[in-house]
Protein backbone atom coordinates (compact mmCIF):
# COMPACT_ATOMS: atom_id res chain seq x y z
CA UNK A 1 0.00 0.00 0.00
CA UNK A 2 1.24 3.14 -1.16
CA UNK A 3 2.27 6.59 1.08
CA UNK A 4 -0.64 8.69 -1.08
CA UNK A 5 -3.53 5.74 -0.50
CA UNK A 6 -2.36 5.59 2.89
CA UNK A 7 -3.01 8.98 3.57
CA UNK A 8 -5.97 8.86 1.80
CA UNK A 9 -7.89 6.29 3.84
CA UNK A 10 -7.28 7.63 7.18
CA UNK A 11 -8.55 11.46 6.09
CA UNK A 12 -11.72 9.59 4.80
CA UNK A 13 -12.03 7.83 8.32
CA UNK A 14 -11.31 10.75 9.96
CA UNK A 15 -13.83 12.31 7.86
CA UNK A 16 -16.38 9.64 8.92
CA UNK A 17 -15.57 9.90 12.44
CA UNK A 18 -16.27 13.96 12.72
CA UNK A 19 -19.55 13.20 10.47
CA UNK A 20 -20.56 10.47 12.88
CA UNK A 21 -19.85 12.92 16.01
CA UNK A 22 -22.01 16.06 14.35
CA UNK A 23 -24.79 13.34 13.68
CA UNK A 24 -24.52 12.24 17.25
CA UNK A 25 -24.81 16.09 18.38
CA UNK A 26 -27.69 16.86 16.26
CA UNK A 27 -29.84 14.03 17.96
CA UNK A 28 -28.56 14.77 21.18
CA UNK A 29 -29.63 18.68 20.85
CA UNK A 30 -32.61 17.18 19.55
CA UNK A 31 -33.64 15.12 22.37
CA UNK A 32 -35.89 16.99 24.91
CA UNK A 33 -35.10 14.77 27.89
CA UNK A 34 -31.35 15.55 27.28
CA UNK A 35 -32.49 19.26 27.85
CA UNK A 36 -34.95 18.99 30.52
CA UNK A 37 -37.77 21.44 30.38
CA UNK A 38 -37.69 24.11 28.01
CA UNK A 39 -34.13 23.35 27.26
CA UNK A 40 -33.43 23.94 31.13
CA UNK A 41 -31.56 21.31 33.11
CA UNK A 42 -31.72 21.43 36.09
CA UNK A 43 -28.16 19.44 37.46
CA UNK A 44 -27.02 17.77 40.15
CA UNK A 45 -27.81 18.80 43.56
CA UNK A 46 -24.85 21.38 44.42
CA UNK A 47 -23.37 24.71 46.20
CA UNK A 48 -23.74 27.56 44.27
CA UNK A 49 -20.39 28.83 42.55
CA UNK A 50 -18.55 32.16 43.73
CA UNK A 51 -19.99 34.06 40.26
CA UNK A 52 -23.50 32.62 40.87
CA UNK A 53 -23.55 33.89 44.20
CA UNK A 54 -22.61 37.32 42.41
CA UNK A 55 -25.20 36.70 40.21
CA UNK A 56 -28.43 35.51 42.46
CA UNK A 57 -27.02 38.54 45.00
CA UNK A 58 -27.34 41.38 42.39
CA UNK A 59 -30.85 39.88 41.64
CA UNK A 60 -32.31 40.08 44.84
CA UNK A 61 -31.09 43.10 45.56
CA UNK A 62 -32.76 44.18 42.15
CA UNK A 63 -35.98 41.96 42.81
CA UNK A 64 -35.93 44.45 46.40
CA UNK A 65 -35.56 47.34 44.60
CA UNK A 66 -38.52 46.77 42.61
CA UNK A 67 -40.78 46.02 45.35
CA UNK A 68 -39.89 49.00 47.07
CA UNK A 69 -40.39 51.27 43.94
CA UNK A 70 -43.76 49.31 43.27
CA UNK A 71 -45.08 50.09 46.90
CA UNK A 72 -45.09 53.55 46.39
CA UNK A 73 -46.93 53.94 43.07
CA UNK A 74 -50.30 55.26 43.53
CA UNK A 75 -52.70 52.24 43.10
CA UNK A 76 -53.23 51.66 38.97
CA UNK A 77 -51.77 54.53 37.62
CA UNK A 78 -48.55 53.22 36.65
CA UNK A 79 -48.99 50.85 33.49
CA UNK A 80 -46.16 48.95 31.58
CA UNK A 81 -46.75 47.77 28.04
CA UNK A 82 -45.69 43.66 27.56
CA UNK A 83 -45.73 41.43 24.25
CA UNK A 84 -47.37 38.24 25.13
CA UNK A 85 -46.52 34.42 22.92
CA UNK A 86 -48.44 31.32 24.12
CA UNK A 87 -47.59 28.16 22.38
CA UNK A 88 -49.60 25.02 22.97
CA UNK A 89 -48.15 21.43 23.49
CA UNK A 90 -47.18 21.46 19.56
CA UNK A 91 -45.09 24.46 19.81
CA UNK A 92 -47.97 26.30 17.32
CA UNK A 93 -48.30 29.80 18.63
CA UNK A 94 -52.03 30.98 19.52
CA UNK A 95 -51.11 33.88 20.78
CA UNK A 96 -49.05 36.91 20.33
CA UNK A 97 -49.60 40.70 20.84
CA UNK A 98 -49.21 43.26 22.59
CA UNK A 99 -51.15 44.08 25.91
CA UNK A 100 -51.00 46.43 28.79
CA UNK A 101 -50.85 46.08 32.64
CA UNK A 102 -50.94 48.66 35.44
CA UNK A 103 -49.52 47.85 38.74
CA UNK A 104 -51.84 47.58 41.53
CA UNK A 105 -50.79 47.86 45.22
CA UNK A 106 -54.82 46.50 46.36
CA UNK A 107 -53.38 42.93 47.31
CA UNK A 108 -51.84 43.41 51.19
CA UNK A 109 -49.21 41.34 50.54
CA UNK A 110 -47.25 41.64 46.75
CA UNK A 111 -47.64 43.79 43.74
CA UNK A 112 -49.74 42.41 40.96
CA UNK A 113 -50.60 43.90 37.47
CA UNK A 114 -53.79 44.26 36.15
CA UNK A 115 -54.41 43.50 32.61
CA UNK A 116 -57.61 42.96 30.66
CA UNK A 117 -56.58 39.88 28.90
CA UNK A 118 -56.33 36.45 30.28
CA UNK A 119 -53.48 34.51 30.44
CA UNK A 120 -50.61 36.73 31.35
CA UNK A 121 -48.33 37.01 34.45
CA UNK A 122 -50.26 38.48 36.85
CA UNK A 123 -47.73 38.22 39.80
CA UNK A 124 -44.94 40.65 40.07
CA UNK A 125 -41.40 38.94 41.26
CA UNK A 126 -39.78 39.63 43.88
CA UNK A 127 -37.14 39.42 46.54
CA UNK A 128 -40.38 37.88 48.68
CA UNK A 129 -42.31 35.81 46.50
CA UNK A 130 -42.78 32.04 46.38
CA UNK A 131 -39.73 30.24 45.78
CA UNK A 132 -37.32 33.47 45.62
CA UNK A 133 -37.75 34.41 49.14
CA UNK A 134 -36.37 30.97 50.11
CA UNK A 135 -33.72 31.64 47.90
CA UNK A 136 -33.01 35.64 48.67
CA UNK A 137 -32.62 34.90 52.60
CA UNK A 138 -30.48 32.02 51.85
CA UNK A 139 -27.90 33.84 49.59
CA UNK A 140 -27.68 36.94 51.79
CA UNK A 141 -26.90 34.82 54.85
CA UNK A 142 -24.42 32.12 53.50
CA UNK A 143 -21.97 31.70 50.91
CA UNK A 144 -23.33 27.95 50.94
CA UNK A 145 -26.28 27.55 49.18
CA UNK A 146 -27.62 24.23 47.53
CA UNK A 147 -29.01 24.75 44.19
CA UNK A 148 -31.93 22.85 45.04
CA UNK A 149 -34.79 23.41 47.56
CA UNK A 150 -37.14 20.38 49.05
CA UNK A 151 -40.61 21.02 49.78
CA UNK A 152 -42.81 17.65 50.39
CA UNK A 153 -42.92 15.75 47.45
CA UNK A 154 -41.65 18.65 45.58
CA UNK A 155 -38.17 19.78 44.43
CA UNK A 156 -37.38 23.08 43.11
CA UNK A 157 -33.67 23.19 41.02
CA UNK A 158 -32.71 26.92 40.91
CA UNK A 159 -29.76 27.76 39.14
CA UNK A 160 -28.30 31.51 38.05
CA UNK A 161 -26.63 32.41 34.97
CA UNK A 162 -27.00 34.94 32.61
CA UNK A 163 -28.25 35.14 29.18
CA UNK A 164 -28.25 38.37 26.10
CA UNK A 165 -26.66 39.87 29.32
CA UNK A 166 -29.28 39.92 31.22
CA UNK A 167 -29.02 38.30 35.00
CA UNK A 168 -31.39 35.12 34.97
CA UNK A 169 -32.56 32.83 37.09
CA UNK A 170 -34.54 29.19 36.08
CA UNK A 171 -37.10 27.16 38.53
CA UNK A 172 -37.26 23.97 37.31
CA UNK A 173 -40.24 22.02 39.58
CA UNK A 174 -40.16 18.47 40.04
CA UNK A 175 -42.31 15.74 41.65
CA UNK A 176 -41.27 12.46 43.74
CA UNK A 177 -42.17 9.47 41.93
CA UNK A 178 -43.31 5.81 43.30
CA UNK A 179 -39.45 5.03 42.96
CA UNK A 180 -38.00 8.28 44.45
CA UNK A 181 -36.81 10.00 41.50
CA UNK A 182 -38.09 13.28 40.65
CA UNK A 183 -40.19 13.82 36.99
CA UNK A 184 -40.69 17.94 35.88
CA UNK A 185 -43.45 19.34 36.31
CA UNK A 186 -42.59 23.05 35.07
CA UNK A 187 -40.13 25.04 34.41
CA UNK A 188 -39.80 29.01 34.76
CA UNK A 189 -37.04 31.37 33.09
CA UNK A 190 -36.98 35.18 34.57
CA UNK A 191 -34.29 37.56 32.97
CA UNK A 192 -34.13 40.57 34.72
CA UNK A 193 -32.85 44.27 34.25
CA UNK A 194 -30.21 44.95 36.19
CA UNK A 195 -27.83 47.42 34.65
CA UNK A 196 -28.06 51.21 34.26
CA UNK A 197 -27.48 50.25 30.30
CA UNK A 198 -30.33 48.18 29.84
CA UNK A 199 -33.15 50.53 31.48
CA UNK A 200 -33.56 53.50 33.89
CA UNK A 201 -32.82 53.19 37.47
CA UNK A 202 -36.63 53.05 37.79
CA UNK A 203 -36.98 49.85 35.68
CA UNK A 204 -34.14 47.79 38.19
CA UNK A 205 -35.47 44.57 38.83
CA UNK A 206 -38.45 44.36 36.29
CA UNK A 207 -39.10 41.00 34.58
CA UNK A 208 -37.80 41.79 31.36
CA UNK A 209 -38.46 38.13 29.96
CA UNK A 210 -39.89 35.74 31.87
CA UNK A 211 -41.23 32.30 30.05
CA UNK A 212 -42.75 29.53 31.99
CA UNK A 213 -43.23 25.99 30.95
CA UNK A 214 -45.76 23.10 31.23
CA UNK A 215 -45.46 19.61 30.84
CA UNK A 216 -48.07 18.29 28.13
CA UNK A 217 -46.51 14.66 28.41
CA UNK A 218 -43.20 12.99 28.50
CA UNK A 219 -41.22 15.08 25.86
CA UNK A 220 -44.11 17.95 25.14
CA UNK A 221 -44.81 21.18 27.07
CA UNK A 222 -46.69 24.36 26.71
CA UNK A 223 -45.40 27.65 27.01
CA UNK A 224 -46.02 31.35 27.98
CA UNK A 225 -44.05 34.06 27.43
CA UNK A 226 -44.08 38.07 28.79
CA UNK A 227 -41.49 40.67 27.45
CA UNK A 228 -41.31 43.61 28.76
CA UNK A 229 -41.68 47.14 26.11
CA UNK A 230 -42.07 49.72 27.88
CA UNK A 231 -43.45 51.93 30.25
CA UNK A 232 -46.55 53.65 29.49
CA UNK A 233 -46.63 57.43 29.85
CA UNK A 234 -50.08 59.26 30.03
């Protein structure tokens, strides 16, 4: 066998190889159950790094800012404009448009908004609400903090990072099973402003995306989808 025929064969199994590997890739991106929810996964059970300390610090402090801006706002005259997208369990969209909300103090203990149409965020997220305050008083008092949070039969994987540089944080909510594994249940993405460059000081801490999603079956969810525009001015 010859030097050139030589070299030859092992550039077309080397070719092979690489085409076998991006193959592999594709179906593996492909594969909702190597994603998790919404392409979240949610990881093993850990500490919290050093920089996702940083992060889930900076967005409590934000999420606190926010509530303390929202509490003094007359009742309903402060409105911000959002862009909604629902998809249903075959990722069709049914829904997408524009829509506004005005932030209402009446509820004793969180801000909500107040929109017209269904199917929207009503909640407003804060340092204090559901699974965040957990989270917020853990992160201010210790630099260990597990990544995940039991609660029953429930598990809650929380994990910081951020994304189009914007601090995020993602719930992914789980349920025992019969043989004590955990199967998702939903899964919630919040990306919030947190920079002087992305908004006013006013605007620190508001939900600039947040996307939440719901298992359908085994490899199908639902999803809906808030972005925030702008604030409305009268």
């Amino acid at each position: 066998m010859n030097t050139s025929f030589k070299a030859s064969a092992v550039l077309i199994l080397i070719s092979l190889s690489l085409s076998s590997c991006k193959l592999n890739q594709q179906i593996e991106n492909n594969n909702p159950a190597m994603k998790g929810i919404g392409g979240m996964d949610p990881g093993k059970e850990r500490n919290y790094t050093a920089s996702e300390l940083q992060i889930s610090r900076r967005i409590c402090a934000n999420l606190k800012m926010k509530r303390d801006t929202f509490e003094k706002y007359d009742n309903g005259k402060v409105v911000y404009r959002f862009r909604a997208e629902l998809r249903n369990c075959d990722n069709g969209v049914y829904n997408a448009d524009l829509f506004e909300a005005a932030i209402s103090n009446a509820n004793s203990t969180e801000p909500e908004y107040i929109a017209s149409r269904e199917n929207y965020f009503k909640d407003v997220v804060t340092d204090q609400s559901g699974i965040m305050k957990q989270v917020c008083d853990a992160v201010i008092q210790s630099d260990k903090v597990q990544n995940a949070i039991l609660n029953g039969n429930f598990k809650y994987s929380v994990n910081f990072l951020i994304v189009n540089g914007y601090d995020r944080y993602e719930v992914i909510k789980s349920k025992k099973d019969s043989t004590g594994g955990y199967n998702p249940l939903s899964g919630e993405a919040v990306s919030i402003i947190s920079q002087k460059i992305q908004a006013p000081t006013e605007f620190l801490g508001v939900e600039k995306e947040r996307i939440r999603y719901t298992m359908c079956d085994s490899t199908r969810y639902s999803t809906t989808k808030q972005t925030w525009i702008e604030k409305r001015n009268f």
